[in-house]
Structures are given as C-alpha cells and as structure tokens.
C-alpha atoms as a PDB file:
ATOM      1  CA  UNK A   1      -1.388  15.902  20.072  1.00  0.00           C
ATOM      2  CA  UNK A   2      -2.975  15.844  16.968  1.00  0.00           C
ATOM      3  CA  UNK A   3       0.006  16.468  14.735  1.00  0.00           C
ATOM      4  CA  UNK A   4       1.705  13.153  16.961  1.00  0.00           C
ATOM      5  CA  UNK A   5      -1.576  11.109  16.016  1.00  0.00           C
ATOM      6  CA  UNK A   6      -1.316  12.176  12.459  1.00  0.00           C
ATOM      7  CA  UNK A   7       2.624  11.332  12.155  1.00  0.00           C
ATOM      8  CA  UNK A   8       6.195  13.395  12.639  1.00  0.00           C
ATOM      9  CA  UNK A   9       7.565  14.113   9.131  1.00  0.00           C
ATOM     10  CA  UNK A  10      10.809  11.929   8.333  1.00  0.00           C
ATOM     11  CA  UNK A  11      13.480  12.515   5.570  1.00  0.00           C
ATOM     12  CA  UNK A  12      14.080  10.171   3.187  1.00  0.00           C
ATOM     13  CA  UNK A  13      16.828  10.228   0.734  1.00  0.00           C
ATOM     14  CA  UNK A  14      16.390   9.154  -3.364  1.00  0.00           C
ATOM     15  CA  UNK A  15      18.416   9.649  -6.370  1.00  0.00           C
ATOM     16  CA  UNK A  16      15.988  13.110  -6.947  1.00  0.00           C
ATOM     17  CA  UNK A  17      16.842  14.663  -4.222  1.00  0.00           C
ATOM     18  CA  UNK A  18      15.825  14.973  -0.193  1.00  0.00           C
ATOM     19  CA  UNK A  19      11.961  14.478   0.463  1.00  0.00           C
ATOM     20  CA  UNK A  20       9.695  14.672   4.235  1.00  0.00           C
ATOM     21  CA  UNK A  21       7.405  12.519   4.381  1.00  0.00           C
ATOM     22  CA  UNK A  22       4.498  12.141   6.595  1.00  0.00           C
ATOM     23  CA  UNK A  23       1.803   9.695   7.119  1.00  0.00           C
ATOM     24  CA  UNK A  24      -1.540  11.003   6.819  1.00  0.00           C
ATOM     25  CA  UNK A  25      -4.103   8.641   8.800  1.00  0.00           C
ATOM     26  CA  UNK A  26      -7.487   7.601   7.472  1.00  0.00           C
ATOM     27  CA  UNK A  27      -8.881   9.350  10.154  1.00  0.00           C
ATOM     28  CA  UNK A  28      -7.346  12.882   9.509  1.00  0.00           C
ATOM     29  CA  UNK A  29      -7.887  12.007   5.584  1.00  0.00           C
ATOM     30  CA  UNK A  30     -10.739  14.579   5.102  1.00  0.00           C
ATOM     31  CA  UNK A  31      -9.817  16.254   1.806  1.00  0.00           C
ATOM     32  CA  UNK A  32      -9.921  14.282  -2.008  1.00  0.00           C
ATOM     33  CA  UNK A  33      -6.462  14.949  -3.543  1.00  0.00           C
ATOM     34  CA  UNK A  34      -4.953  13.521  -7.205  1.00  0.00           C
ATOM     35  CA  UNK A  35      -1.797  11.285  -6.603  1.00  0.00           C
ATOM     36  CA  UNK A  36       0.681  11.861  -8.422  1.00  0.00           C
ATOM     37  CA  UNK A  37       2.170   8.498  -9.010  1.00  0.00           C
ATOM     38  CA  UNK A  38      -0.958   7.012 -10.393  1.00  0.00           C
ATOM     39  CA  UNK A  39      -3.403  10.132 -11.191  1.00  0.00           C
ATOM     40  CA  UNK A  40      -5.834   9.073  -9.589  1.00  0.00           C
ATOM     41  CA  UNK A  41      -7.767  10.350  -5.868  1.00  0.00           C
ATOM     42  CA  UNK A  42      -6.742   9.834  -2.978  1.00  0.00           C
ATOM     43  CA  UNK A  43     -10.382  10.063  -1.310  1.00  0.00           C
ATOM     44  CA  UNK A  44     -11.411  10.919   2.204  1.00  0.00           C
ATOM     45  CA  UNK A  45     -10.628   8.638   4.949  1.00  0.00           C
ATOM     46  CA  UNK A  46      -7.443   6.534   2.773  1.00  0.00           C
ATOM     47  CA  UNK A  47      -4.297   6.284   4.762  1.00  0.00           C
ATOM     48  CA  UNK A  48      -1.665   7.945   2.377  1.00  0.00           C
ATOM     49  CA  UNK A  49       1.712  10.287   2.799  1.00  0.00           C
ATOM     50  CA  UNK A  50       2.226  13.700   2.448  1.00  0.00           C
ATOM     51  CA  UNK A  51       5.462  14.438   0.540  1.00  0.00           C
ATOM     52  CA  UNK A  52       7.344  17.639  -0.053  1.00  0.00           C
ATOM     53  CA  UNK A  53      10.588  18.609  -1.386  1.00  0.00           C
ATOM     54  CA  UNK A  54      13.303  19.433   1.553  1.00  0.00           C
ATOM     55  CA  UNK A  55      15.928  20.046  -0.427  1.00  0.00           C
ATOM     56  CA  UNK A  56      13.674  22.698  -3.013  1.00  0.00           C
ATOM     57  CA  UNK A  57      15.561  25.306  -5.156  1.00  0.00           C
ATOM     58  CA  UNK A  58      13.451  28.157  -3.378  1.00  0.00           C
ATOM     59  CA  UNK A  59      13.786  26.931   0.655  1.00  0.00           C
ATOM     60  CA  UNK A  60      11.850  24.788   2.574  1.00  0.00           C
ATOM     61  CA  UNK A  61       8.471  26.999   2.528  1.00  0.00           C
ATOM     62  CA  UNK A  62       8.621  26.761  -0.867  1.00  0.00           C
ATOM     63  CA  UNK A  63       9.058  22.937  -0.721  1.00  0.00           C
ATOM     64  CA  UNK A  64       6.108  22.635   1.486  1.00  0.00           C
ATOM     65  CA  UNK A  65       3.793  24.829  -0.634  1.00  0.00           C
ATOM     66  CA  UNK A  66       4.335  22.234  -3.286  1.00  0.00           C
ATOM     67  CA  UNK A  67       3.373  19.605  -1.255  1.00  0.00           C
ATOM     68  CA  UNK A  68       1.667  16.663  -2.418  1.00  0.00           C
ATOM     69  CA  UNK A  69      -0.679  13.349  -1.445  1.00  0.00           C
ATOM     70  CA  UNK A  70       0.314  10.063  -2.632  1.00  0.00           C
ATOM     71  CA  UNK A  71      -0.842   6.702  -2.396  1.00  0.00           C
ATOM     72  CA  UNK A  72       1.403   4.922   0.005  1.00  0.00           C
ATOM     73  CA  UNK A  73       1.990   1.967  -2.740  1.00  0.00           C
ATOM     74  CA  UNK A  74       2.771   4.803  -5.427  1.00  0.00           C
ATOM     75  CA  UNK A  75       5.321   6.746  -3.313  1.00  0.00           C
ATOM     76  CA  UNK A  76       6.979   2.947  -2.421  1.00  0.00           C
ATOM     77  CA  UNK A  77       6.803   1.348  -5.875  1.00  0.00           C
ATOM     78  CA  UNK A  78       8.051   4.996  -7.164  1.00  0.00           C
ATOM     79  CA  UNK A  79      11.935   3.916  -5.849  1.00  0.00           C
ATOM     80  CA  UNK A  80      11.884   0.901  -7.958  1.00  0.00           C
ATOM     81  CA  UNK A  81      12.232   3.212 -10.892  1.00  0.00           C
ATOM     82  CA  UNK A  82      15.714   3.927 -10.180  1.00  0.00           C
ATOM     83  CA  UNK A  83      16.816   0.491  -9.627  1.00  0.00           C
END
C-alpha cells in the first residue's frame, strides 16, 4: 500500500534515452538528497521524483543503483533543453 501511496514508476521517453520516474510524496520525503538539475537539496518532506535510467548500459539494477532525486520543476524544465 505504501509503494501505491508513494507513486507507480512510469517511463518517459527524451532525446537521452528511456527514464522511470516516480513521484516521491512530501510525506515519504524523509531523506535530504542534492538535485541534480539545480545542485541544490531536496530536503525532507518536498514532493520531488525519483529518476533512474531504464534503458542503462549495465541493466536495469544498474540503472536503479544510480538513481537520483530531483526537483519536480528541474526534471520538467530539464526537456526544454532539447527544444
């Protein structure tokens, strides 16, 4: 149940390859983590995204190993790069 509160990964598509991406509620948000589309924290109890490679050179453990906590704005604004 607390995976379904938390969000079901999704795939999204972008000119660097397939990513999952899952929503991370403020209320599971326990942990300070450095975004990595503005370097700066992503502190306890922020609603952000979880974001791992799916299509990773080494399989999909290895894509989630490397996983990483973005703003939700940074991960967004991060597609307008390619544009």
């Amino acid at each position: 149940m607390e995976r379904a509160r938390a969000g079901i990964a999704r795939r999204e598509s972008a000119p660097d390859g397939e990513w999952m991406v899952r929503t991370m509620t403020a209320r599971n948000a326990e942990k300070t983590y450095i975004c990595p589309g503005c370097s700066t924290a992503v502190v306890p109890g922020i609603a952000h995204l979880v974001v791992w490679k799916d299509d990773h050179m080494f399989g999909a453990a290895a894509g989630l190993a490397e996983r990483r906590h973005w703003h939700t704005n940074c991960w967004l604004s991060r597609t307008y790069r390619y544009r």
